[in-house]
N, C-alpha and C. Protein backbone atom coordinates (compact mmCIF):
# COMPACT_ATOMS: atom_id res chain seq x y z
N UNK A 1 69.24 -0.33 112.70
CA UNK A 1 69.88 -1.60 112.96
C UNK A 1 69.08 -2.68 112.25
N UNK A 2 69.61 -2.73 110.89
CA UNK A 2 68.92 -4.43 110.45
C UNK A 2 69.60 -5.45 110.65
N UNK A 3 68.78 -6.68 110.03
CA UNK A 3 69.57 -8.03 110.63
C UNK A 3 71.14 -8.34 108.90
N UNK A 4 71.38 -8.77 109.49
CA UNK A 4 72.66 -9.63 108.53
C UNK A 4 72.32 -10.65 107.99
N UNK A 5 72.59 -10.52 106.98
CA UNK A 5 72.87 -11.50 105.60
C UNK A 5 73.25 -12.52 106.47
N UNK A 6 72.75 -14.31 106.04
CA UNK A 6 73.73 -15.42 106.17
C UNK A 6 74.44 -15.56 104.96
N UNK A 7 75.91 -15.66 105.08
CA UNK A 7 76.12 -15.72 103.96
C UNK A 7 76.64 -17.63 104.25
N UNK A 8 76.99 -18.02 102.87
CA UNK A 8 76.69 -19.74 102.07
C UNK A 8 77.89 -19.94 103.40
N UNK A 9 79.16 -19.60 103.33
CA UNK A 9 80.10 -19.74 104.11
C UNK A 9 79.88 -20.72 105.27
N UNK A 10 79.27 -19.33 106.30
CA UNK A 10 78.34 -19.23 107.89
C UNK A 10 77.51 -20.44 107.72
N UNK A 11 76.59 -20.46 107.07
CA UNK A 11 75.93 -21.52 107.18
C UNK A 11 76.65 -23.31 106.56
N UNK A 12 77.68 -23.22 105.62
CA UNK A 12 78.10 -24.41 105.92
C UNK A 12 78.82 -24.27 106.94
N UNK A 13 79.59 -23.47 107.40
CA UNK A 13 80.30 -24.07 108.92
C UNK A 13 79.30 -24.74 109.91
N UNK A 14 77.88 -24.32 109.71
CA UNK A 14 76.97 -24.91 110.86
C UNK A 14 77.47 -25.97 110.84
N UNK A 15 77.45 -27.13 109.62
CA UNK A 15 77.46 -28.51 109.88
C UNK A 15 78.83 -29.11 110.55
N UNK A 16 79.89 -28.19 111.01
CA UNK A 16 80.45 -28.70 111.72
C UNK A 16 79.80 -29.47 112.72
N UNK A 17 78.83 -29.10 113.28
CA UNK A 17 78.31 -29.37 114.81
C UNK A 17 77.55 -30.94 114.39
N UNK A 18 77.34 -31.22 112.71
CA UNK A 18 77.02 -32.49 112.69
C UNK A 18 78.13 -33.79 113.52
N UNK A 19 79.30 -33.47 112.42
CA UNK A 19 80.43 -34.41 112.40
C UNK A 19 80.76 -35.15 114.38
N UNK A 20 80.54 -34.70 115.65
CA UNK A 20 80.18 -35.80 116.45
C UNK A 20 79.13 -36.27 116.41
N UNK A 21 77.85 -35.79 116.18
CA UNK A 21 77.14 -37.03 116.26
C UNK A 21 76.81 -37.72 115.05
N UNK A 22 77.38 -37.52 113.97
CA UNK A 22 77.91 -39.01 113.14
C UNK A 22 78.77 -39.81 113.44
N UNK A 23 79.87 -39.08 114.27
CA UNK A 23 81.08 -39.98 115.21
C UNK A 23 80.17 -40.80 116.18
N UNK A 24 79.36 -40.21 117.25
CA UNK A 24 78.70 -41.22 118.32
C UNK A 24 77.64 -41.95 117.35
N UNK A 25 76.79 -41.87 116.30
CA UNK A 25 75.94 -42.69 115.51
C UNK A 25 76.96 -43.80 115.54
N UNK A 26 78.13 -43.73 114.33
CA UNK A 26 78.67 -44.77 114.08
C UNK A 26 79.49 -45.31 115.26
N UNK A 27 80.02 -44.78 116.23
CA UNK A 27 80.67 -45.49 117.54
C UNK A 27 79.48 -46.48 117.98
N UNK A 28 78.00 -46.05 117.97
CA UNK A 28 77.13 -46.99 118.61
C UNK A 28 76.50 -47.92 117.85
N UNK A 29 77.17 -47.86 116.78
CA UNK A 29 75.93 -48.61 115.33
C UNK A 29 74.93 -48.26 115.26
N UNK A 30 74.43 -47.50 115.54
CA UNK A 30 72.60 -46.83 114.95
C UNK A 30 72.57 -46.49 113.64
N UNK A 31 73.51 -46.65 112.95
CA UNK A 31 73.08 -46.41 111.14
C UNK A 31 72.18 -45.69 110.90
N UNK A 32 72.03 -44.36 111.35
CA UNK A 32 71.31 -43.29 111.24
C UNK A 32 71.79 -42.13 110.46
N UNK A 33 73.06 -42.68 109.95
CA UNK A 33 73.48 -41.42 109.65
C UNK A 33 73.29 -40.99 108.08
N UNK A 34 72.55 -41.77 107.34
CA UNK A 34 72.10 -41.47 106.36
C UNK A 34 70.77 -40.72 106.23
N UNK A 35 69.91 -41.40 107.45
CA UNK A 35 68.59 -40.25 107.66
C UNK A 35 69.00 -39.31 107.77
N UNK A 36 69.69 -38.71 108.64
CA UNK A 36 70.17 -37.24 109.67
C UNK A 36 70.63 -36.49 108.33
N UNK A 37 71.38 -37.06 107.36
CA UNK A 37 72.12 -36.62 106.12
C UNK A 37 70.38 -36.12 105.05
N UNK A 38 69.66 -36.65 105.29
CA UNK A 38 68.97 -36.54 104.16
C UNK A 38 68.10 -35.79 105.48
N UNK A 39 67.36 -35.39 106.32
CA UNK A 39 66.71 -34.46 106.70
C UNK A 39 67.11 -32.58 106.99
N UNK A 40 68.48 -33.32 107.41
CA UNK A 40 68.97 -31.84 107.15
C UNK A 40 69.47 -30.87 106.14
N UNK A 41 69.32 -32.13 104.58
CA UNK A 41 69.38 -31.14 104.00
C UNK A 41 67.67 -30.69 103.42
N UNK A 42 67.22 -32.01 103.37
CA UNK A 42 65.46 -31.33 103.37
C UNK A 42 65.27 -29.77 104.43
N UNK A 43 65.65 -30.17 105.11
CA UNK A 43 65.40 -28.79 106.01
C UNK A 43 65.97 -27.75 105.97
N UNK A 44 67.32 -27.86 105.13
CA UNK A 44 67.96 -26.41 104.44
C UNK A 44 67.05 -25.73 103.31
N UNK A 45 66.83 -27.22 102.24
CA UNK A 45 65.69 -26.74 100.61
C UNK A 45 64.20 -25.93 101.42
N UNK A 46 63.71 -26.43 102.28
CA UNK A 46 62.49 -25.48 102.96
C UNK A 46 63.07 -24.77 103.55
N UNK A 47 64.09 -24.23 104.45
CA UNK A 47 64.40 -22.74 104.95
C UNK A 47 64.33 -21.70 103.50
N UNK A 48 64.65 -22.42 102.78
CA UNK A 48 65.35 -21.49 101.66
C UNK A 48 64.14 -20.81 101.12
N UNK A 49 62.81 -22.25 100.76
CA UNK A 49 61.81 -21.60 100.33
C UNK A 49 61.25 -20.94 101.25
N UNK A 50 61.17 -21.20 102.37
CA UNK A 50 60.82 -19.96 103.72
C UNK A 50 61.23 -18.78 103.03
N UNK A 51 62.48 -18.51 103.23
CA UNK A 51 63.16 -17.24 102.92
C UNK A 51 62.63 -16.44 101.56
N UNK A 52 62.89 -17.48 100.52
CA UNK A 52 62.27 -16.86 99.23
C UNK A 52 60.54 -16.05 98.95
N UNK A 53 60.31 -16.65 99.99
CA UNK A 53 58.72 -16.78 100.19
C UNK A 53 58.43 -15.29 100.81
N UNK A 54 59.51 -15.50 102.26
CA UNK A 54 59.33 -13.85 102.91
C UNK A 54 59.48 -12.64 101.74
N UNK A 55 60.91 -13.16 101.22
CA UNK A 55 61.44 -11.78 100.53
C UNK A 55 60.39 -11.47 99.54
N UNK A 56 59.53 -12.05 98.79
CA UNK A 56 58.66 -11.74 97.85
C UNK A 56 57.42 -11.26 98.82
N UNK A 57 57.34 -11.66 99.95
CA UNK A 57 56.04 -11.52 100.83
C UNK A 57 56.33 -9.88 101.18
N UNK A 58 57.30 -9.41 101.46
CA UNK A 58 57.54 -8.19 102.45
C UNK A 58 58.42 -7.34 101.07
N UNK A 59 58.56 -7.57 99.71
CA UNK A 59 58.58 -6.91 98.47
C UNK A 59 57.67 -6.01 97.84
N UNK A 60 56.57 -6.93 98.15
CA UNK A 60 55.32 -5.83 98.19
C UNK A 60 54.35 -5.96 99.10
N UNK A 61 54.06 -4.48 99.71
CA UNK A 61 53.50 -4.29 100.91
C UNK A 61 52.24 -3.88 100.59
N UNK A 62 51.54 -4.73 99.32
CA UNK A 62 50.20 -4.58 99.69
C UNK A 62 49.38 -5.27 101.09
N UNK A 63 48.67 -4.80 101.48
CA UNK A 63 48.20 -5.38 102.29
C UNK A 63 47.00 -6.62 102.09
N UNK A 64 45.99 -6.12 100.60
CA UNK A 64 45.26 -7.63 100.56
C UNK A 64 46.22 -8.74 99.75
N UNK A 65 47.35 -8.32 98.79
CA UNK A 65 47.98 -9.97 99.13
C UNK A 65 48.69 -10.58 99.88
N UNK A 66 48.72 -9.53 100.74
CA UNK A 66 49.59 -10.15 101.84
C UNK A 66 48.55 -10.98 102.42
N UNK A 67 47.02 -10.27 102.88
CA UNK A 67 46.22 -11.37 103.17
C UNK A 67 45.66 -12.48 102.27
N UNK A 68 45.98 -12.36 101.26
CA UNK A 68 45.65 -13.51 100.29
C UNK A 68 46.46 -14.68 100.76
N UNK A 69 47.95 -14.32 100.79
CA UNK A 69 49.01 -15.39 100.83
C UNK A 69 48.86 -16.00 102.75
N UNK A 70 48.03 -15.36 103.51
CA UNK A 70 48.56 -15.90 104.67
C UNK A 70 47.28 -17.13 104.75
C-alpha cells in the first residue's frame, strides 16, 4: 500500500476553499486579499521544493548523504 500521486487537478481544486474567505475579506474590507493571494502561492513554490528535495533525498539511499543533507 503506497501513498498517491497529487495530481495538478486535486490540488487546484484545493483553492476552492479560498474563494469564501476572499468573499468575507472583501464583505468586511480587510484588503487582505492580496497577501493571502501571494502567501499561498509562496507556500505551494516551497511544498514543491519540499517534494523535489524528498524525491532526490530517498533516490539515493546512501546513508552518509543522507546525513550530509540533514
Amino acid at each position: 500500500m503506497g501513498a498517491n500521486d497529487l495530481e495538478l487537478l486535486s490540488l487546484l481544486s484545493l483553492f476552492i476553499f479560498l474563494v469564501p474567505i476572499f468573499y468575507i475579506n472583501r464583505r468586511l474590507r480587510l484588503f487582505i486579499n492580496k497577501t493571502i493571494v501571494v502567501s499561498v502561492l509562496r507556500m505551494c513554490v516551497q511544498l514543491g521544493f519540499v517534494g523535489l528535495y524528498l524525491k532526490f533525498l530517498f533516490k539515493y539511499k546512501s546513508s552518509a548523504l543522507i546525513s550530509l543533507m540533514c
